[in-house]
C-alpha atoms as a PDB file:
ATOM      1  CA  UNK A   1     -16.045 -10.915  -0.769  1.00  0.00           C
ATOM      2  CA  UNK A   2     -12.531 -11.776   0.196  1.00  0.00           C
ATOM      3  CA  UNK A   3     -10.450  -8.927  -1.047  1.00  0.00           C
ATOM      4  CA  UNK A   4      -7.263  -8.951   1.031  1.00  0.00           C
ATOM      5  CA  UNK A   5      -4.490  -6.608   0.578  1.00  0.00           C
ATOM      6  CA  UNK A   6      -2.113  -7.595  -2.356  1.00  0.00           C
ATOM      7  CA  UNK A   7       0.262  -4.900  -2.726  1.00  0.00           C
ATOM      8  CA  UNK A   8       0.901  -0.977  -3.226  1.00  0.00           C
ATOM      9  CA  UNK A   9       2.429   0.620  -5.850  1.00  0.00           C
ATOM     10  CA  UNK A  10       4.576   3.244  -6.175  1.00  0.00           C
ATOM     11  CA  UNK A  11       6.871   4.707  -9.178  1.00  0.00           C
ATOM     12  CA  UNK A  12      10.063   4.847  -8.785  1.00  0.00           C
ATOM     13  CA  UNK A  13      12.806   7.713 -10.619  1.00  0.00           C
ATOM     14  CA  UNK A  14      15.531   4.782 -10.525  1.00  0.00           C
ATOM     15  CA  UNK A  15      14.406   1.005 -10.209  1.00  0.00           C
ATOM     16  CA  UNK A  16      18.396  -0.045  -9.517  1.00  0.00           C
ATOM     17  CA  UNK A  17      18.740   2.414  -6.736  1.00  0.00           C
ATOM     18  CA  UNK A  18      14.915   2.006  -5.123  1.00  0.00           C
ATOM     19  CA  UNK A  19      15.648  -1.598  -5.016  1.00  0.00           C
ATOM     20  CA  UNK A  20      19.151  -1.401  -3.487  1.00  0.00           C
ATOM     21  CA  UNK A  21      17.484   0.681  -0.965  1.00  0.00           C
ATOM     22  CA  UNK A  22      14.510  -1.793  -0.133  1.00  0.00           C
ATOM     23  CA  UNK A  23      17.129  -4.974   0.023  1.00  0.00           C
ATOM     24  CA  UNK A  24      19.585  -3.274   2.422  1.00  0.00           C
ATOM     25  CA  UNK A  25      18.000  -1.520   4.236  1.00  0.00           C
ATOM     26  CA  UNK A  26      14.726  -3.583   4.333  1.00  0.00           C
ATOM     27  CA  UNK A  27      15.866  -7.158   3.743  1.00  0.00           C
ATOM     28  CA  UNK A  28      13.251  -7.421   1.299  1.00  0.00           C
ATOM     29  CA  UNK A  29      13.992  -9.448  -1.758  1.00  0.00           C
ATOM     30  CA  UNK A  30      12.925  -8.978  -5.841  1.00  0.00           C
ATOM     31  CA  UNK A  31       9.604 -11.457  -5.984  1.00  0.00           C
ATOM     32  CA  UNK A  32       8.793 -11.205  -9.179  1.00  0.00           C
ATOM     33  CA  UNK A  33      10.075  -8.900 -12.404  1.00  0.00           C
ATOM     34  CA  UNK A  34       8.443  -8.108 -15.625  1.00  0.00           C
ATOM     35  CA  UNK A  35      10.278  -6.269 -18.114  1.00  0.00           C
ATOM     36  CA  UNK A  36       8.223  -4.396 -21.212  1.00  0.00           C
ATOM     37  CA  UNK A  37       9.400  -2.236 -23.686  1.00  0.00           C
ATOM     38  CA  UNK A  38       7.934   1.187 -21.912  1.00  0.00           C
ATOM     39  CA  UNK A  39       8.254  -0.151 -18.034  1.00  0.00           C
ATOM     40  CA  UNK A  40       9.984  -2.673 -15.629  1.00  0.00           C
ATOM     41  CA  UNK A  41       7.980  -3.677 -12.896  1.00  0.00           C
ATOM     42  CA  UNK A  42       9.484  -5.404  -9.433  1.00  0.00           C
ATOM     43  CA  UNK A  43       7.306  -7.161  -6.953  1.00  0.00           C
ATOM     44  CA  UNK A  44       9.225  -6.932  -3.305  1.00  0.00           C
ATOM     45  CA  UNK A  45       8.545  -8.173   0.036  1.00  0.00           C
ATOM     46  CA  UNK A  46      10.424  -9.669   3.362  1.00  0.00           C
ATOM     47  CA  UNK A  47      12.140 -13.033   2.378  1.00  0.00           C
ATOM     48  CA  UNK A  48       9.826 -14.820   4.901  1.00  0.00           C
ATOM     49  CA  UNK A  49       6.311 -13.298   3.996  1.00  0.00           C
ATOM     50  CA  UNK A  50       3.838 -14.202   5.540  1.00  0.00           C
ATOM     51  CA  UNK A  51       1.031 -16.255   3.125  1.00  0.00           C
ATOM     52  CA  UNK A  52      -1.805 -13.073   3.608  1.00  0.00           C
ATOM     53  CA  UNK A  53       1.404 -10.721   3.912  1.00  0.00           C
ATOM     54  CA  UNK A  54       0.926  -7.594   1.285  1.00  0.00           C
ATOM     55  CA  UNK A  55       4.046  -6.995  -1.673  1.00  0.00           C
ATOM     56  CA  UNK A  56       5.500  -3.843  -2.530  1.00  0.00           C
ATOM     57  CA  UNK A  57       5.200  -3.095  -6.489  1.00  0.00           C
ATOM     58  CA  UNK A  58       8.177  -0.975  -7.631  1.00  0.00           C
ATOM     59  CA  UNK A  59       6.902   0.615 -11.477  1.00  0.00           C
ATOM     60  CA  UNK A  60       9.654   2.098 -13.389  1.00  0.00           C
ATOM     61  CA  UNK A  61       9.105   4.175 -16.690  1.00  0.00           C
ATOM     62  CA  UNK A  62      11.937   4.073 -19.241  1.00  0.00           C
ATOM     63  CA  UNK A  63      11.225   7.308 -20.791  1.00  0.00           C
ATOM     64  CA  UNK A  64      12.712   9.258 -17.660  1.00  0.00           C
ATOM     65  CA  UNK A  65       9.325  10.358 -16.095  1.00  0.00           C
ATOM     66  CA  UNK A  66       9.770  12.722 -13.086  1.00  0.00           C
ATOM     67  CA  UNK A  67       6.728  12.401 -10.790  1.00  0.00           C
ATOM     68  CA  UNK A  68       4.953  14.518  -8.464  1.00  0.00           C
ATOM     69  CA  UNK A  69       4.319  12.871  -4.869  1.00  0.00           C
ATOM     70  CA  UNK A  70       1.164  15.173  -4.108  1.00  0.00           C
ATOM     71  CA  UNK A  71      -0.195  14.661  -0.184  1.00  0.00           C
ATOM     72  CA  UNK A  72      -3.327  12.481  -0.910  1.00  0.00           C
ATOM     73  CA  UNK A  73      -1.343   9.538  -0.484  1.00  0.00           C
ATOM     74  CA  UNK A  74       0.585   9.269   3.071  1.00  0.00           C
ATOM     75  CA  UNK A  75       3.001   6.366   3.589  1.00  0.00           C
ATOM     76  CA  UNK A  76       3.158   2.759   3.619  1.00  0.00           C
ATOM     77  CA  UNK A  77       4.021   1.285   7.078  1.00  0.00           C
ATOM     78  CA  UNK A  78       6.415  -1.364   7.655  1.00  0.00           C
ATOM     79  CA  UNK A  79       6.538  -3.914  11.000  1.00  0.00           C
ATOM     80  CA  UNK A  80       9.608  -4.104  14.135  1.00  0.00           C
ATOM     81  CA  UNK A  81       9.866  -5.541  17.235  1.00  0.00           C
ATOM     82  CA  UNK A  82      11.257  -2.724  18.691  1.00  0.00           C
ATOM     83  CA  UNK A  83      11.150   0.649  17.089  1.00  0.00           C
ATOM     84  CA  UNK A  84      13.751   2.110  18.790  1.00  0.00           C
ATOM     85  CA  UNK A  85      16.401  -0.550  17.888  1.00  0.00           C
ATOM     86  CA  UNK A  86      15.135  -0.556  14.598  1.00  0.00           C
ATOM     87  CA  UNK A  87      15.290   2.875  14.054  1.00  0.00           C
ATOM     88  CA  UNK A  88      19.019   3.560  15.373  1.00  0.00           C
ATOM     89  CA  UNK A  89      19.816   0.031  12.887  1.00  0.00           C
ATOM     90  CA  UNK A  90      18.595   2.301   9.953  1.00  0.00           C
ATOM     91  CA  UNK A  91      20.462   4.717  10.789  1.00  0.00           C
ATOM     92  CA  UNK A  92      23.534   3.968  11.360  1.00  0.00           C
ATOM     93  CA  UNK A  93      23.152   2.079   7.993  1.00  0.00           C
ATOM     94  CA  UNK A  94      23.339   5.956   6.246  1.00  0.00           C
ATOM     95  CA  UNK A  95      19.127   5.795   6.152  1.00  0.00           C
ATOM     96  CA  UNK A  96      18.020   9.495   5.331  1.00  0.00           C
ATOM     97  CA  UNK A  97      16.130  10.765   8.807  1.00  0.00           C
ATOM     98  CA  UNK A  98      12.459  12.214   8.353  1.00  0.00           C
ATOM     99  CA  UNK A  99      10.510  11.834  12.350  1.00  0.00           C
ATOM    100  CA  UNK A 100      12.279  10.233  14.997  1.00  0.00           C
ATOM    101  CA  UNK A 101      10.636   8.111  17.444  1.00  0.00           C
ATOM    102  CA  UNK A 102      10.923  10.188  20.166  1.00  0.00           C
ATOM    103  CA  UNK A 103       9.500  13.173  17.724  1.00  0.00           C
ATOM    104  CA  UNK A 104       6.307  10.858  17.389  1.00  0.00           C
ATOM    105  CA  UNK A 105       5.719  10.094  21.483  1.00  0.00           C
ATOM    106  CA  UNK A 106       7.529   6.622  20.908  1.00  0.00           C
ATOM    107  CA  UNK A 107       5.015   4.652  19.177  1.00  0.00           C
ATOM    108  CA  UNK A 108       6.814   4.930  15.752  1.00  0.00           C
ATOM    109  CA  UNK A 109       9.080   6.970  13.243  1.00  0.00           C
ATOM    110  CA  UNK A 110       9.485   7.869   9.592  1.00  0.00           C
ATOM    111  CA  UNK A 111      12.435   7.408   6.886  1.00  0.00           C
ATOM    112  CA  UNK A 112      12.228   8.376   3.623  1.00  0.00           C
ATOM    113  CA  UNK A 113      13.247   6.245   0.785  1.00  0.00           C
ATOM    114  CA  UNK A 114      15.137   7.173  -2.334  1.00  0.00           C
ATOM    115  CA  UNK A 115      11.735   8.566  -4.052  1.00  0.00           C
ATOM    116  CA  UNK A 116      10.526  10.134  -1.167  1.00  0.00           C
ATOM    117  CA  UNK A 117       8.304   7.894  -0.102  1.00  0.00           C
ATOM    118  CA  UNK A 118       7.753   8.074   3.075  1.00  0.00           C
ATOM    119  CA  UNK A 119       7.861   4.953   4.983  1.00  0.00           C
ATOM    120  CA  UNK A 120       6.634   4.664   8.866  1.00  0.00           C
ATOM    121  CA  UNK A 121       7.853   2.132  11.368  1.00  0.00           C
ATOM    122  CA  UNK A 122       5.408   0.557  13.898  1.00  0.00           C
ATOM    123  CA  UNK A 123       6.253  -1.574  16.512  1.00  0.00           C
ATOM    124  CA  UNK A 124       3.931  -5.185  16.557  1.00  0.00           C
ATOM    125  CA  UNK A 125       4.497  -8.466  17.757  1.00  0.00           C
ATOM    126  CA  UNK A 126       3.305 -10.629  14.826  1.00  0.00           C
ATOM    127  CA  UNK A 127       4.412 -10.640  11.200  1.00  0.00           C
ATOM    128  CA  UNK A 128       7.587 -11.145   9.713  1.00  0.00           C
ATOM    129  CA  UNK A 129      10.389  -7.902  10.581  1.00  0.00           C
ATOM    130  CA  UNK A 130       9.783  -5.177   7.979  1.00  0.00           C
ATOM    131  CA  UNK A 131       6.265  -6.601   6.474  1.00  0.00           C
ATOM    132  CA  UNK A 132       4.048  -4.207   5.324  1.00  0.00           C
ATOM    133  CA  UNK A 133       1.350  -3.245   7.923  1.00  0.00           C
ATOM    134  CA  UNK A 134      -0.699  -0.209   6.524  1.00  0.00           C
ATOM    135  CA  UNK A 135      -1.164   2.323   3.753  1.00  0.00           C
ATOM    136  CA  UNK A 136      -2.302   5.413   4.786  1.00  0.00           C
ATOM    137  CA  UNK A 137      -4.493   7.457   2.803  1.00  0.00           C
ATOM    138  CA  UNK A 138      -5.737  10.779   3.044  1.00  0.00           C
ATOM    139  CA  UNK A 139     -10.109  11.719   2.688  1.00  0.00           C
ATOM    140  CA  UNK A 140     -11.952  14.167   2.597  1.00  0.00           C
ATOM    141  CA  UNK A 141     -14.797  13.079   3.780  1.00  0.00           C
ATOM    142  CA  UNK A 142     -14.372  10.074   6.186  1.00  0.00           C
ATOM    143  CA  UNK A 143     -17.844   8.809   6.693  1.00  0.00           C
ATOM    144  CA  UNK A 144     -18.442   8.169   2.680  1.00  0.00           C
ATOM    145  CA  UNK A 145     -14.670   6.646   2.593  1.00  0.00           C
ATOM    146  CA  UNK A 146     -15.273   3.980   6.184  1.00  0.00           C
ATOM    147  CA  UNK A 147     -18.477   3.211   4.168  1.00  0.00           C
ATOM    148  CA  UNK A 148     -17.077   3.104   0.281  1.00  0.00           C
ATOM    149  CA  UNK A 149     -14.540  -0.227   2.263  1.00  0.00           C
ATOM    150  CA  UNK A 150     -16.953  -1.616   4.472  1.00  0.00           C
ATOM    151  CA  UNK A 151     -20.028  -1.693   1.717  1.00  0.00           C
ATOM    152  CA  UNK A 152     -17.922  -2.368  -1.467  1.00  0.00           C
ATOM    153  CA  UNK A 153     -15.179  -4.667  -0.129  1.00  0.00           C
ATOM    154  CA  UNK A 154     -16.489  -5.497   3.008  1.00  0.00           C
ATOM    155  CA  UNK A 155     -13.640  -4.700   5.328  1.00  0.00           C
ATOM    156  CA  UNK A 156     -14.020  -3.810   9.097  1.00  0.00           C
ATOM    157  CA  UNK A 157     -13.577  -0.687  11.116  1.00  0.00           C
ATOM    158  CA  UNK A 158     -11.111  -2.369  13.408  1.00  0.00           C
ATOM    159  CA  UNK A 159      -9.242   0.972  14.866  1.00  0.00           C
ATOM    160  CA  UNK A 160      -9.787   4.651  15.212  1.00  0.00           C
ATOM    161  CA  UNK A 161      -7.219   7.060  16.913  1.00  0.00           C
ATOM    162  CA  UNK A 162      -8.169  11.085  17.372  1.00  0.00           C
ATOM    163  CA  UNK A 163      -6.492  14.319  17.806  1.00  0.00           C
ATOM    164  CA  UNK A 164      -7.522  17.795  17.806  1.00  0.00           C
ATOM    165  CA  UNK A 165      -7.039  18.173  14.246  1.00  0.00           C
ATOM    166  CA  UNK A 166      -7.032  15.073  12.586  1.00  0.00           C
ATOM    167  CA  UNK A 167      -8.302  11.395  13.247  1.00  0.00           C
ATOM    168  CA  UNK A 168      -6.873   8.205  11.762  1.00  0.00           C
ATOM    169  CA  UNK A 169      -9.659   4.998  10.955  1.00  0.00           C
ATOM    170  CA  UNK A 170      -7.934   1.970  10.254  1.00  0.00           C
ATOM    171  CA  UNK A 171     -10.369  -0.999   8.262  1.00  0.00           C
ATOM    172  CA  UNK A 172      -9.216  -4.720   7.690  1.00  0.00           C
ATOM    173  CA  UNK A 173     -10.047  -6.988   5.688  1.00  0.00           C
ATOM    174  CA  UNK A 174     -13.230  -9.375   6.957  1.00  0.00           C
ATOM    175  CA  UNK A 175     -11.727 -12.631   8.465  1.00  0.00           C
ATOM    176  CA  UNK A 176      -8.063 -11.930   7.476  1.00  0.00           C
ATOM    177  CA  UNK A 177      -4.994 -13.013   9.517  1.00  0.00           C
ATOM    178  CA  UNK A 178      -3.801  -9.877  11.581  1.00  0.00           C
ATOM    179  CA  UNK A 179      -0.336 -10.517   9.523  1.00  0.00           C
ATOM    180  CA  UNK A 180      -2.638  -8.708   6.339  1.00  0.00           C
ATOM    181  CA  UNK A 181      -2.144  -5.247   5.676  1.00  0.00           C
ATOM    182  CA  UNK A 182      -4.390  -2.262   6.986  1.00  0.00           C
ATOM    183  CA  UNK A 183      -5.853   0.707   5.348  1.00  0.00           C
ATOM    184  CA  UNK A 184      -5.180   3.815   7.302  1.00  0.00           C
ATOM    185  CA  UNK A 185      -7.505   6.668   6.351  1.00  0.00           C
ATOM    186  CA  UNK A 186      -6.867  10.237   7.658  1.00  0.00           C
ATOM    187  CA  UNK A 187      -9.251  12.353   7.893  1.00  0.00           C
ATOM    188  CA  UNK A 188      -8.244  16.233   8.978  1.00  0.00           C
ATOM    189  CA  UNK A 189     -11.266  18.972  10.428  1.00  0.00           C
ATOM    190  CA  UNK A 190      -9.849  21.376   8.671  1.00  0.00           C
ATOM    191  CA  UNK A 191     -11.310  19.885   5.345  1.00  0.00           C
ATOM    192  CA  UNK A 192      -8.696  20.662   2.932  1.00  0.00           C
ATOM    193  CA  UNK A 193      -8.669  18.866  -0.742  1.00  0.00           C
ATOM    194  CA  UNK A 194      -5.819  17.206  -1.451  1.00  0.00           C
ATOM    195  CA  UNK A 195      -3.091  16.562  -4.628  1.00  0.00           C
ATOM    196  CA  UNK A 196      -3.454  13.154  -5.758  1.00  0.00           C
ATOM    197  CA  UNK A 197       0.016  13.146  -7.559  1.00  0.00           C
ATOM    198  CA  UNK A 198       1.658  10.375  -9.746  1.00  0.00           C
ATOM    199  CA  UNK A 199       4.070   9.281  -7.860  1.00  0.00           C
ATOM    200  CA  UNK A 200       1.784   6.639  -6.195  1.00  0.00           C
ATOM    201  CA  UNK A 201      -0.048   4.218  -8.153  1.00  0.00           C
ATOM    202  CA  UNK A 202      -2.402   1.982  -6.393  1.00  0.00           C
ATOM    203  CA  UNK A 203      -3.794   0.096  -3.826  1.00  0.00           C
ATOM    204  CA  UNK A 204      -4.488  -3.930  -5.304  1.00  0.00           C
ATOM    205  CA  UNK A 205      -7.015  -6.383  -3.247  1.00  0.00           C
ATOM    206  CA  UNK A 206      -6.536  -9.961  -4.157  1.00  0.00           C
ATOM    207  CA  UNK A 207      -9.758 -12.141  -5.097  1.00  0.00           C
ATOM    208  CA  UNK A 208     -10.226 -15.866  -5.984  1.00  0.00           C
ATOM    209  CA  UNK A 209     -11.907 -15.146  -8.859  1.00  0.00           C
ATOM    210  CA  UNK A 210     -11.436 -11.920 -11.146  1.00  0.00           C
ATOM    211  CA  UNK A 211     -15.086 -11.651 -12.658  1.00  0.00           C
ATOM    212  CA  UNK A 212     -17.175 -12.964  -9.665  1.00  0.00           C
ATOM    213  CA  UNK A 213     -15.042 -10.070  -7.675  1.00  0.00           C
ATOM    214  CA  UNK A 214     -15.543  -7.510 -10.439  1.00  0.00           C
ATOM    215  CA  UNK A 215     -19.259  -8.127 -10.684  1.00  0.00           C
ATOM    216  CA  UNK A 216     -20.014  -7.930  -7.445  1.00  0.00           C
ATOM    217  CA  UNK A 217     -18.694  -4.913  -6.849  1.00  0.00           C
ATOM    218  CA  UNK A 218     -20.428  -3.288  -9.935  1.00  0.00           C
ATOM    219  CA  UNK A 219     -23.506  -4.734  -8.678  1.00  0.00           C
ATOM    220  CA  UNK A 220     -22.540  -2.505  -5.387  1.00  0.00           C
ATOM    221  CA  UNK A 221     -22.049   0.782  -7.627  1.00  0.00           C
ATOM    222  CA  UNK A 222     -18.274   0.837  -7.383  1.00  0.00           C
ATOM    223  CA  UNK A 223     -17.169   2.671  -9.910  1.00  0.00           C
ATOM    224  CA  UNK A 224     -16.037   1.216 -12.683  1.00  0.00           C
ATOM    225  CA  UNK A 225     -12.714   2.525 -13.632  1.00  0.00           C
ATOM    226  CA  UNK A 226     -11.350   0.011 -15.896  1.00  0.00           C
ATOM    227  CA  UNK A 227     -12.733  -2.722 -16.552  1.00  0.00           C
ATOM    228  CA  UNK A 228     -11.276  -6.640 -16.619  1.00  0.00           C
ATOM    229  CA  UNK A 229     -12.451  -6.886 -20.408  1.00  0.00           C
ATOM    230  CA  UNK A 230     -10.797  -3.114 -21.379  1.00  0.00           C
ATOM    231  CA  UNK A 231      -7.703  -4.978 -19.373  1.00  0.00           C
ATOM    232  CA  UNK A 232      -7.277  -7.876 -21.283  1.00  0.00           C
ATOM    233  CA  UNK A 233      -9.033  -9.989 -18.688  1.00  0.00           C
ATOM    234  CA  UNK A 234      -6.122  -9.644 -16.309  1.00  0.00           C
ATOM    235  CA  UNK A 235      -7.341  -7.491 -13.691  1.00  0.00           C
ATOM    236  CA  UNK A 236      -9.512  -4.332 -13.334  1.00  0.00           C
ATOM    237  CA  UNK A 237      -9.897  -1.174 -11.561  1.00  0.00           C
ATOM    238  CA  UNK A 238     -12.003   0.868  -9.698  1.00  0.00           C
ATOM    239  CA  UNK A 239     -11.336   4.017  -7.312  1.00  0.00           C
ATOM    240  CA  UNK A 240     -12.297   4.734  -3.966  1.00  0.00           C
ATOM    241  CA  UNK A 241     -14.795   8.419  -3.434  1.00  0.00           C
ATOM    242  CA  UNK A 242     -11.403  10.147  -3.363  1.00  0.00           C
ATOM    243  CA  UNK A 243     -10.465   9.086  -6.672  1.00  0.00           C
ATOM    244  CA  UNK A 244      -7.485   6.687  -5.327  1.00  0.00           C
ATOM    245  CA  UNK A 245      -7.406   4.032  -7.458  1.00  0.00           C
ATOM    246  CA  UNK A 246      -7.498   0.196  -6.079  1.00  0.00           C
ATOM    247  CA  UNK A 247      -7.205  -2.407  -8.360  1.00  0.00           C
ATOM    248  CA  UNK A 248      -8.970  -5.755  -8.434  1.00  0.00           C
ATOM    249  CA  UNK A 249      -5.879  -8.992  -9.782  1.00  0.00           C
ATOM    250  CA  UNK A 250      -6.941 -12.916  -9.303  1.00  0.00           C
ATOM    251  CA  UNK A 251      -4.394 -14.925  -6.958  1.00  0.00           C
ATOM    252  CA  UNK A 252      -5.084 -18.493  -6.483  1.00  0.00           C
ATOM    253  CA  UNK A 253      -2.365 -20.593  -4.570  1.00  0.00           C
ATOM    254  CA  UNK A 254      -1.277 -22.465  -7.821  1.00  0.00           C
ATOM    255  CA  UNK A 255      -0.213 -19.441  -9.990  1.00  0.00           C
ATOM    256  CA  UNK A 256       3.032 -19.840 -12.153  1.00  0.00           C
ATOM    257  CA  UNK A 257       3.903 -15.890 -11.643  1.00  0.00           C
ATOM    258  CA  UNK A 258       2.598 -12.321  -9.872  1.00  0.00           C
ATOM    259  CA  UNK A 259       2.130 -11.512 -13.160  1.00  0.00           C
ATOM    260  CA  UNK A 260      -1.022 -11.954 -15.277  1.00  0.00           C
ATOM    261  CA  UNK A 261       0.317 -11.467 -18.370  1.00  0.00           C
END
C-alpha cells in the first residue's frame, strides 16, 4: 500500500496572520485555497517542494473558534542546512523563541508559531530548506502504535532514539524518497494519558486510488472512522490506537486541484 505522507493539519485562530507567519518566516507559499461558507482552508509548502514532499493544511473556522492545543500532538518538524544559522535567521526576523539549539545539545531547536504550534528545526542534507520532515506524536503504548503503521499502512521502523524517560520511534513510508515526511512517535515510561485537543487536526497519507486504499485497510481492521461513502467519495478517515485521526485523500499526478471537492 503506498500511503505517503500528504500533509498535517492544524487550525489556525487567524488564517491572515498564520499565513504571514509561514511565508516570512518560512518561505513557504499558499498552494492551494478553498473558501466555504463555515471555513477557509490553505494548503502551504516550500516554493520548490519536493514531488513526495508533505503540505501544511492551515483550517480556519469563521465562527471565531478558540482551540485547545492539548499535548497528544507534539510538533511538526521543518528541514535546514545548518541549524544554527537558521535559527539566529529566525530570530533576528522577530521569531518568538521556545528551545534554543544549544538548549537541545545542538542537534535542533523549537519556535513557536502564531497558534502555538510548535515547530522544530532539524538539520539534513536533502530536501528543499524548510520542508516538512516529521510529525511527532505522542502514545501510550508504543508497541500497538509501531505495529498499528507497519501492519495497516505498511511503513518501516527506520529510527529509534532513547532516554531515561522517554524514547522517540520514527516509521517511513515503504519505498519512499527520504525527501517524504516521517512519523515521530514518543513514547514516555512514565505512562501518562494524554489531551488530544482541537487545535490539531490530522495526519493525511496519499493513495493512488481512494477505495482500493480504503478497503484494504478495512480488510486490516483499521478502524473505520469515516468512511469515503459518509464523505462524499472524497476521502475517508480512520484513527490510529491513540485515537489521532489520519485521513486517507486520492492524489494522482494529473489532478486539477488539492482539493476534492
Amino acid at each position: 500500500m503506498d500511503a505517503t505522507l500528504d500533509h498535517v493539519m492544524m487550525r489556525v485562530k487567524n488564517l491572515e496572520a498564520s499565513l504571514d507567519w509561514y511565508t516570512t518566516h518560512l518561505d513557504y507559499e499558499e498552494k492551494e485555497r478553498h473558501e466555504a461558507d463555515e471555513f477557509t482552508i490553505a494548503y502551504l509548502g516550500p516554493v520548490e517542494m519536493d514531488e513526495a514532499g508533505a503540505m501544511l493544511e492551515l483550517t480556519y473556522n469563521h465562527d471565531g473558534s478558540t482551540y485547545q492545543t492539548g499535548d497528544a500532538w507534539g510538533h511538526s518538524a521543518v528541514r535546514v542546512e545548518d541549524v544554527y544559522d537558521a535559527y539566529e535567521e529566525l530570530m533576528n526576523e522577530g521569531v518568538k523563541d521556545y528551545r534554543d539549539p544549544d538548549s537541545c545539545g545542538g542537534r535542533y531547536a523549537f519556535v513557536n508559531d502564531p497558534d502555538g504550534h510548535e515547530v522544530e528545526i532539524v538539520q539534513r542534507d536533502y530536501g528543499a530548506r524548510w520542508s516538512l520532515d516529521h510529525t511527532m506524536i505522542r502514545v501510550e503504548d508504543v508497541d500497538e502504535a509501531i505495529g498499528w503503521w507497519v501492519r495497516k499502512m505498511e511503513y518501516e521502523n527506520t529510527g529509534r532514539w532513547e532516554s531515561d524517560t522517554f524514547a522517540n520511534y520514527f516509521l517511513s513510508p515503504r519505498s519512499a524518497p527520504e525527501t517524504a515526511m516521517d512519523v515521530e512517535l514518543t513514547y514516555n515510561y512514565d505512562e501518562r494519558t494524554y489531551v488530544m485537543g482541537d487545535a490539531w487536526g490530522h495526519l493525511a497519507v496519499a493513495v493512488d486510488d481512494l477505495h482500493e486504499g480504503w478497503d484494504r485497510l478495512m480488510a486490516r481492521h483499521a478502524e473505520e472512522y469515516r468512511s469515503p461513502e459518509e464523505c462524499n467519495d472524497r476521502y475517508g478517515f480512520t484513527t490510529d490506537p491513540d485515537g489521532h485521526e489520519v485521513e486517507v485523500v486520492e492524489r494522482t499526478p494529473n489532478d486539477d486541484s488539492l482539493f476534492p471537492f
